[in-house]
N, C-alpha and C. Protein backbone atom coordinates (compact mmCIF):
# COMPACT_ATOMS: atom_id res chain seq x y z
N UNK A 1 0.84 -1.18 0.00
CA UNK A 1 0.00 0.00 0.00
C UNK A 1 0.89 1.24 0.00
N UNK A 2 0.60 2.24 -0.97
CA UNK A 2 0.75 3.71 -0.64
C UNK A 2 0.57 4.37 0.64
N UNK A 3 1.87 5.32 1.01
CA UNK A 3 1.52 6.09 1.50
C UNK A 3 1.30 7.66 1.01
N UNK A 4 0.12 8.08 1.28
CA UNK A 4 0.25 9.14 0.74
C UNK A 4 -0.06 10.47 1.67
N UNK A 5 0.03 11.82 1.24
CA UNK A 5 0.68 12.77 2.11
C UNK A 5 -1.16 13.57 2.47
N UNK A 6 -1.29 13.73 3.73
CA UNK A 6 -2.31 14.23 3.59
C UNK A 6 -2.61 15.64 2.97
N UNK A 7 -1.22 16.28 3.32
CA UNK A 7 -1.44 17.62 2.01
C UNK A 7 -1.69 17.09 0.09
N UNK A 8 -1.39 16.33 0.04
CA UNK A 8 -1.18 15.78 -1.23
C UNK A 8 -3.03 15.43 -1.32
N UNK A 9 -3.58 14.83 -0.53
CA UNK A 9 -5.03 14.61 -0.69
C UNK A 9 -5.54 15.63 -0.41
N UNK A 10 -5.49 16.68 0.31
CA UNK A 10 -5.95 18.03 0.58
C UNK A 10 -6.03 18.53 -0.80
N UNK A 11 -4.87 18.67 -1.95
CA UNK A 11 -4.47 19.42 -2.68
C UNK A 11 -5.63 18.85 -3.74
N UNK A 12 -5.64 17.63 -3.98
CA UNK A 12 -6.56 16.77 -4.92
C UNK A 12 -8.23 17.38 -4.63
N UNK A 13 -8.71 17.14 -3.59
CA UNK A 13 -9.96 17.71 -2.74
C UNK A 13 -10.01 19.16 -2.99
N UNK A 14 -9.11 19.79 -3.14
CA UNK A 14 -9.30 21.29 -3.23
C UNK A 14 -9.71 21.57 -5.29
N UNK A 15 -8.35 20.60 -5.84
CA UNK A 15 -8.96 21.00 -7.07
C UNK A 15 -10.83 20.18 -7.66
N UNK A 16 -10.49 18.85 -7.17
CA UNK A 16 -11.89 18.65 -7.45
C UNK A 16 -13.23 19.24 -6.94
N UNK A 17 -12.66 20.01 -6.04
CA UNK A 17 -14.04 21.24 -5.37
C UNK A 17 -14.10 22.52 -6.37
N UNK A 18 -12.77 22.63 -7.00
CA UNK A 18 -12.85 23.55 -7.33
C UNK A 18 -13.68 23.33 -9.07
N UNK A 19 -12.98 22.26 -9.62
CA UNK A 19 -13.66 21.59 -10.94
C UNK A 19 -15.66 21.44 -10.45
N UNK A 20 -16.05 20.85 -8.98
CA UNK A 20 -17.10 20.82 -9.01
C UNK A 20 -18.26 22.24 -9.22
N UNK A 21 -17.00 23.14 -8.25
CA UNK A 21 -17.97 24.09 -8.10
C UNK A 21 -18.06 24.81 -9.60
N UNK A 22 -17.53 24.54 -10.61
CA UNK A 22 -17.09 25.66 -12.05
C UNK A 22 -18.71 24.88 -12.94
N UNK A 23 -18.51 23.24 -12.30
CA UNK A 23 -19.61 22.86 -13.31
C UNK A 23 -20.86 23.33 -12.32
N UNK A 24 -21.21 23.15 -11.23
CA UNK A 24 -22.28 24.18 -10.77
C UNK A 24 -22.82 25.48 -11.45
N UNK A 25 -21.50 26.37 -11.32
CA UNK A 25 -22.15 27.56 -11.55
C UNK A 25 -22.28 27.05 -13.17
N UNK A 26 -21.79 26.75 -13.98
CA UNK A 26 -22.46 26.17 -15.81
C UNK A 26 -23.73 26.19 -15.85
N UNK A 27 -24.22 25.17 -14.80
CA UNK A 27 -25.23 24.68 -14.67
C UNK A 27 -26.26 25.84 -14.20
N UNK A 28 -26.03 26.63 -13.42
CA UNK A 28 -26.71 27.55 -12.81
C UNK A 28 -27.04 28.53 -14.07
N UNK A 29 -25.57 28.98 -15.13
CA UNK A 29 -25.38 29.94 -15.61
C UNK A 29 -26.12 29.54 -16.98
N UNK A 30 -26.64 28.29 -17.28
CA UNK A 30 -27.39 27.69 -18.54
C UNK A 30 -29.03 27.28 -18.09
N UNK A 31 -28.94 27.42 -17.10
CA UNK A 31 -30.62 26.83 -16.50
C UNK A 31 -31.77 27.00 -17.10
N UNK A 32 -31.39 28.52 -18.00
CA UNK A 32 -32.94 29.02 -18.87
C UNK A 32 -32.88 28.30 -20.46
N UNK A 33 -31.77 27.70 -21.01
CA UNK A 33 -31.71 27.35 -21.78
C UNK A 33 -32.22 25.64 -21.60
N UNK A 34 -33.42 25.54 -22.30
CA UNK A 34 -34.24 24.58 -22.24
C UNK A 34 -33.75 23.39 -22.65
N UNK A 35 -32.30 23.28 -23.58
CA UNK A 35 -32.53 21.92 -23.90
C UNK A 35 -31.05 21.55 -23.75
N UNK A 36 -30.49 22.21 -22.47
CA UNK A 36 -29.66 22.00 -21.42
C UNK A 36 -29.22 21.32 -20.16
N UNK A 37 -28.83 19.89 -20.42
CA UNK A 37 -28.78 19.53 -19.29
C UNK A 37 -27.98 19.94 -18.32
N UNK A 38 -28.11 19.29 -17.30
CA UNK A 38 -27.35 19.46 -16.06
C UNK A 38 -25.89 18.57 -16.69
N UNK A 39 -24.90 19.13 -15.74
CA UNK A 39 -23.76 18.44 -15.38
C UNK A 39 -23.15 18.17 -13.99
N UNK A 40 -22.56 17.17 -13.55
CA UNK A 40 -22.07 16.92 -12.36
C UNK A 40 -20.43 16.25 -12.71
N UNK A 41 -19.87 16.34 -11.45
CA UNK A 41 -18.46 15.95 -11.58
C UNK A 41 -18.64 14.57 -10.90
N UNK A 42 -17.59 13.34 -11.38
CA UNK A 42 -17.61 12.19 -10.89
C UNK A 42 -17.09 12.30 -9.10
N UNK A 43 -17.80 11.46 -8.41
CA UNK A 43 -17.31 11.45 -6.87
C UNK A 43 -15.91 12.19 -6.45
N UNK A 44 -15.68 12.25 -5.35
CA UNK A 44 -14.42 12.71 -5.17
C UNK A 44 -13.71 11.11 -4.88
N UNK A 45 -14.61 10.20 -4.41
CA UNK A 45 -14.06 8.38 -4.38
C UNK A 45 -13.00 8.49 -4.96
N UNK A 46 -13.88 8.59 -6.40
CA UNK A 46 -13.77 7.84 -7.82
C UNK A 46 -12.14 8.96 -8.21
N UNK A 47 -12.26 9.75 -8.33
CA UNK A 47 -11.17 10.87 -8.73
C UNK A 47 -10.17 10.75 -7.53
N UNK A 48 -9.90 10.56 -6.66
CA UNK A 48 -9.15 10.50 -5.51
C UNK A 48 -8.43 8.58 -5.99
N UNK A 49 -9.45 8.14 -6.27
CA UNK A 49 -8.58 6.39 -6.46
C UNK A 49 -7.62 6.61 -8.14
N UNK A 50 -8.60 7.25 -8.79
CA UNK A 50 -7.86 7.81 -10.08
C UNK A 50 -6.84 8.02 -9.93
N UNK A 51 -6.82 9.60 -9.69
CA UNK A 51 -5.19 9.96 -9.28
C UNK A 51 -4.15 8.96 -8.42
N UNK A 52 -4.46 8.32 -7.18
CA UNK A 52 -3.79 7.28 -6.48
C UNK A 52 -3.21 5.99 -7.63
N UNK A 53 -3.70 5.69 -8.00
CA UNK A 53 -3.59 4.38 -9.14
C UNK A 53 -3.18 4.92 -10.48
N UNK A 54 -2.20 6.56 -10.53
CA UNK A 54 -1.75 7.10 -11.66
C UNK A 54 -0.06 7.46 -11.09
N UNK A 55 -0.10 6.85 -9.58
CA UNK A 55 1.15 7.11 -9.20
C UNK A 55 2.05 6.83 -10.00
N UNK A 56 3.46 7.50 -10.48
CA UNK A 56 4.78 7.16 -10.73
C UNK A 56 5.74 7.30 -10.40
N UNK A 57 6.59 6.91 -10.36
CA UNK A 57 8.02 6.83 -9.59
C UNK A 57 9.12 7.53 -10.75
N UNK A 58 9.40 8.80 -10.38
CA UNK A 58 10.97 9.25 -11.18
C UNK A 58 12.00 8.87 -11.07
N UNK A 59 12.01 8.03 -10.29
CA UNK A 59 13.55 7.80 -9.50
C UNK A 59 13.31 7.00 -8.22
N UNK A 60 13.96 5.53 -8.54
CA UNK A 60 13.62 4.96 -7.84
C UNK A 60 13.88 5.26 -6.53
N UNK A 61 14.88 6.11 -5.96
CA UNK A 61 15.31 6.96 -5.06
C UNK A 61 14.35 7.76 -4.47
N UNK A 62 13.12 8.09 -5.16
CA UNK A 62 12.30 8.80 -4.39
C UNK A 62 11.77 8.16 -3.66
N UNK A 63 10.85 8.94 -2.42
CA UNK A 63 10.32 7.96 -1.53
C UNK A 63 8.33 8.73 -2.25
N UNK A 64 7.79 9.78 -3.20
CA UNK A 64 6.90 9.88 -3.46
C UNK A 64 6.64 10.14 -5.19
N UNK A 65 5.66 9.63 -5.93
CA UNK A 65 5.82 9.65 -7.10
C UNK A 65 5.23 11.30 -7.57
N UNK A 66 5.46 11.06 -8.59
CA UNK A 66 4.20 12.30 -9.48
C UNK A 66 2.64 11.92 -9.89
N UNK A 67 1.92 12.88 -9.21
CA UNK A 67 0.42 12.97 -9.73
C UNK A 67 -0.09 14.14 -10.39
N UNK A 68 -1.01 13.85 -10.92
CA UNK A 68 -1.69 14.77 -11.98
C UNK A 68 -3.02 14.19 -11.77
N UNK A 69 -4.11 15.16 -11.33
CA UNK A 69 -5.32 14.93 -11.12
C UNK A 69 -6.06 15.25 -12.64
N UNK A 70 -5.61 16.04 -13.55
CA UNK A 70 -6.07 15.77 -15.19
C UNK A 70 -7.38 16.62 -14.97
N UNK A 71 -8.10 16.43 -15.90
CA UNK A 71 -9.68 17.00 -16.04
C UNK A 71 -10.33 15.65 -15.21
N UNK A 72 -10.79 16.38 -13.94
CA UNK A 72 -12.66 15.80 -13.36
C UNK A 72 -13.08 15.08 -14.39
N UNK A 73 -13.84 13.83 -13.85
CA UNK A 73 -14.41 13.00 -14.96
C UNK A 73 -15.88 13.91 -15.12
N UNK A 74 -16.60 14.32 -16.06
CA UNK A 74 -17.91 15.04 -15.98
C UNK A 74 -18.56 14.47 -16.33
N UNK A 75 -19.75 14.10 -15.65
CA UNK A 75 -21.02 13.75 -16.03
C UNK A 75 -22.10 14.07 -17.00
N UNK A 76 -22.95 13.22 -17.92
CA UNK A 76 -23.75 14.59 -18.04
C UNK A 76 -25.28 13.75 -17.60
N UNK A 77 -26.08 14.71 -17.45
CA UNK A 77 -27.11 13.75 -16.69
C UNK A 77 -27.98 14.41 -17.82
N UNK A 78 -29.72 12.97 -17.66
CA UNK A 78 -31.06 13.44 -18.81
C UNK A 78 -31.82 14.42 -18.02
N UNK A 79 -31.31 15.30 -16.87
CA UNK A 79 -32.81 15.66 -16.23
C UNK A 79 -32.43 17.56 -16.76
N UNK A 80 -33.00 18.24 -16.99
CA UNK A 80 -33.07 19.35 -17.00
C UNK A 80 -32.32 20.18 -15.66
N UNK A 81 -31.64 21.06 -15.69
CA UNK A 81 -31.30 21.67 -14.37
C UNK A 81 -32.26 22.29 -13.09
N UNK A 82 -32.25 21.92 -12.39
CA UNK A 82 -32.73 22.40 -11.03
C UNK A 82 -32.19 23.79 -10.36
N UNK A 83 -32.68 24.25 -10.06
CA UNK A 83 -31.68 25.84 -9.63
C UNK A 83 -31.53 25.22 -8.10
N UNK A 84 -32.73 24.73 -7.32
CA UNK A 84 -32.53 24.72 -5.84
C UNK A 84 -31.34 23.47 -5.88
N UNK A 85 -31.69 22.34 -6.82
CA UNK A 85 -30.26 21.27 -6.66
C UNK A 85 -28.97 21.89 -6.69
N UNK A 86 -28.83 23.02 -7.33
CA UNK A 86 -27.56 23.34 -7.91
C UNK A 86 -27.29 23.95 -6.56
N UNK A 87 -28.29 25.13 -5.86
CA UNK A 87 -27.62 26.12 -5.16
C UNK A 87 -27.11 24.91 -3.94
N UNK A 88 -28.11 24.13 -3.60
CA UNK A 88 -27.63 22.89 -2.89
C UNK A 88 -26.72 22.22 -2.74
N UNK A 89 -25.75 22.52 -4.15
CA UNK A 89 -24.46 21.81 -4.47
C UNK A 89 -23.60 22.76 -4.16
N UNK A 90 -24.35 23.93 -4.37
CA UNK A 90 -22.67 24.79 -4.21
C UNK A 90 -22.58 25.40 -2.67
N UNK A 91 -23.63 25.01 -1.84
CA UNK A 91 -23.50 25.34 -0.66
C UNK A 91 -22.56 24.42 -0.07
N UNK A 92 -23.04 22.79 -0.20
CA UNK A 92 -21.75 21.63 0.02
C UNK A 92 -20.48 21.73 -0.63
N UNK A 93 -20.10 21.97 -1.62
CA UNK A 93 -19.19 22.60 -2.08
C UNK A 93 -18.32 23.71 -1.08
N UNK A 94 -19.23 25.05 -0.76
CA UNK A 94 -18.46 25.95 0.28
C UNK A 94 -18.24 25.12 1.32
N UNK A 95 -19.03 24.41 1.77
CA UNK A 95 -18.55 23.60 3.54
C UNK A 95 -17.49 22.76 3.08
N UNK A 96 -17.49 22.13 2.03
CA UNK A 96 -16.70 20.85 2.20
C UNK A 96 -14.98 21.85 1.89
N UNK A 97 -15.14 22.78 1.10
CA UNK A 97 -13.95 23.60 0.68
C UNK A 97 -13.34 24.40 2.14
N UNK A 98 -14.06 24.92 3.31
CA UNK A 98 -14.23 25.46 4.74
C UNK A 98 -13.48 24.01 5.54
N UNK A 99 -14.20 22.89 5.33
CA UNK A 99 -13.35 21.50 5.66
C UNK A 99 -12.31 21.43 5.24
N UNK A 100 -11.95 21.34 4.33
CA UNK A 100 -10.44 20.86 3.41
C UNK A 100 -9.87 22.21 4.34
N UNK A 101 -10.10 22.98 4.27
CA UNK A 101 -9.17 24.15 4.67
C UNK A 101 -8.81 24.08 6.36
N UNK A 102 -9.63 24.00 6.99
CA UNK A 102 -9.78 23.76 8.54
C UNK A 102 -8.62 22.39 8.86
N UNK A 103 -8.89 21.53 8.17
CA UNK A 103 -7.87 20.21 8.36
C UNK A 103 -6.73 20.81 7.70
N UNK A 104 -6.23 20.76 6.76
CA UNK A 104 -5.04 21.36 6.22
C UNK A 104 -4.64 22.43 7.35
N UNK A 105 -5.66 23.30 7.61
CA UNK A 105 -4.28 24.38 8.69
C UNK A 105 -4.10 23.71 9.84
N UNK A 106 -5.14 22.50 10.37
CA UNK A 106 -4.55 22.02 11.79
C UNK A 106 -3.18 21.59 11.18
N UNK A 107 -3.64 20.66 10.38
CA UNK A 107 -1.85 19.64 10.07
C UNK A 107 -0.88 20.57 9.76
N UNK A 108 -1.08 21.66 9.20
CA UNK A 108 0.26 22.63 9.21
C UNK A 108 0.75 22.81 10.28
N UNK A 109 -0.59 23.25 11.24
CA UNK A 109 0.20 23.85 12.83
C UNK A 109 0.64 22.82 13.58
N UNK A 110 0.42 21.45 13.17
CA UNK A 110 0.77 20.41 13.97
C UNK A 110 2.49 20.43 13.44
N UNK A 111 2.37 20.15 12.38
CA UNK A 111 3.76 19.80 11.27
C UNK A 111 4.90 21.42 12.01
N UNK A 112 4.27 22.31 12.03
CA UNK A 112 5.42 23.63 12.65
C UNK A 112 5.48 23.21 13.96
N UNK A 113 4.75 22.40 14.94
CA UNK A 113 5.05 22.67 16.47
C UNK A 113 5.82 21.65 16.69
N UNK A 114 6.11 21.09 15.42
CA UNK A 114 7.75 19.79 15.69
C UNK A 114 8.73 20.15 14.91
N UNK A 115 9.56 21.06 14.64
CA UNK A 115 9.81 21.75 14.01
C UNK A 115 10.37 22.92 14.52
N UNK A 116 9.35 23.54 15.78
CA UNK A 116 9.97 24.78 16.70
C UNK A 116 11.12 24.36 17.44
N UNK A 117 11.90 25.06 17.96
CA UNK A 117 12.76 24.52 18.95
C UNK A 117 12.64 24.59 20.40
């Protein structure tokens, strides 16, 4: 098994929030156009095992490979857009982005208070 860096999954979580929230507002920003579906971004699961299972090694000397999280897999769904689904999404979107951020600064301040002298 991998180990991998929890900033490194932070960093992944931040862009796929950020890919989710761009197809939100699309969705928001096309809603009157009638023969427009919705779009959604694939899980963060699914994109998080992606990137993990794209690991490579530069050098066998390293102890972490290179990732590239690429383009969000996008969905496209048959239902017409919802405005209240969407605003719904981009509210989880702000919390879960408020999360990623809240954990990332504990582990920073944890990572500096071993580190101080």
């Amino acid at each position: 098994m991998e180990t991998t860096s929890i900033f490194s999954i932070a960093s992944t979580n931040a862009q796929w929030l950020s890919a989710r929230q761009a197809t939100v507002a699309g969705n928001i920003a096309n809603a009157n156009v009638s023969s427009y579906k919705s779009l959604d971004t694939a899980s963060f699961a699914d994109t998080l095992a992606n990137v993990t299972n794209k690991l490579e090694l530069t050098n066998a000397n390293h102890l972490t490979g290179t990732r590239s999280i690429g383009d969000v897999a996008i969905e496209r769904s048959t239902k017409n857009v919802s405005l209240e689904e969407e605003l719904v999404k981009s509210a989880e979107v702000r919390s879960q982005t408020e999360l990623n951020t809240a954990i990332t600064s504990s582990f920073h301040r944890m990572l500096l208070m071993t580190v101080k002298p």
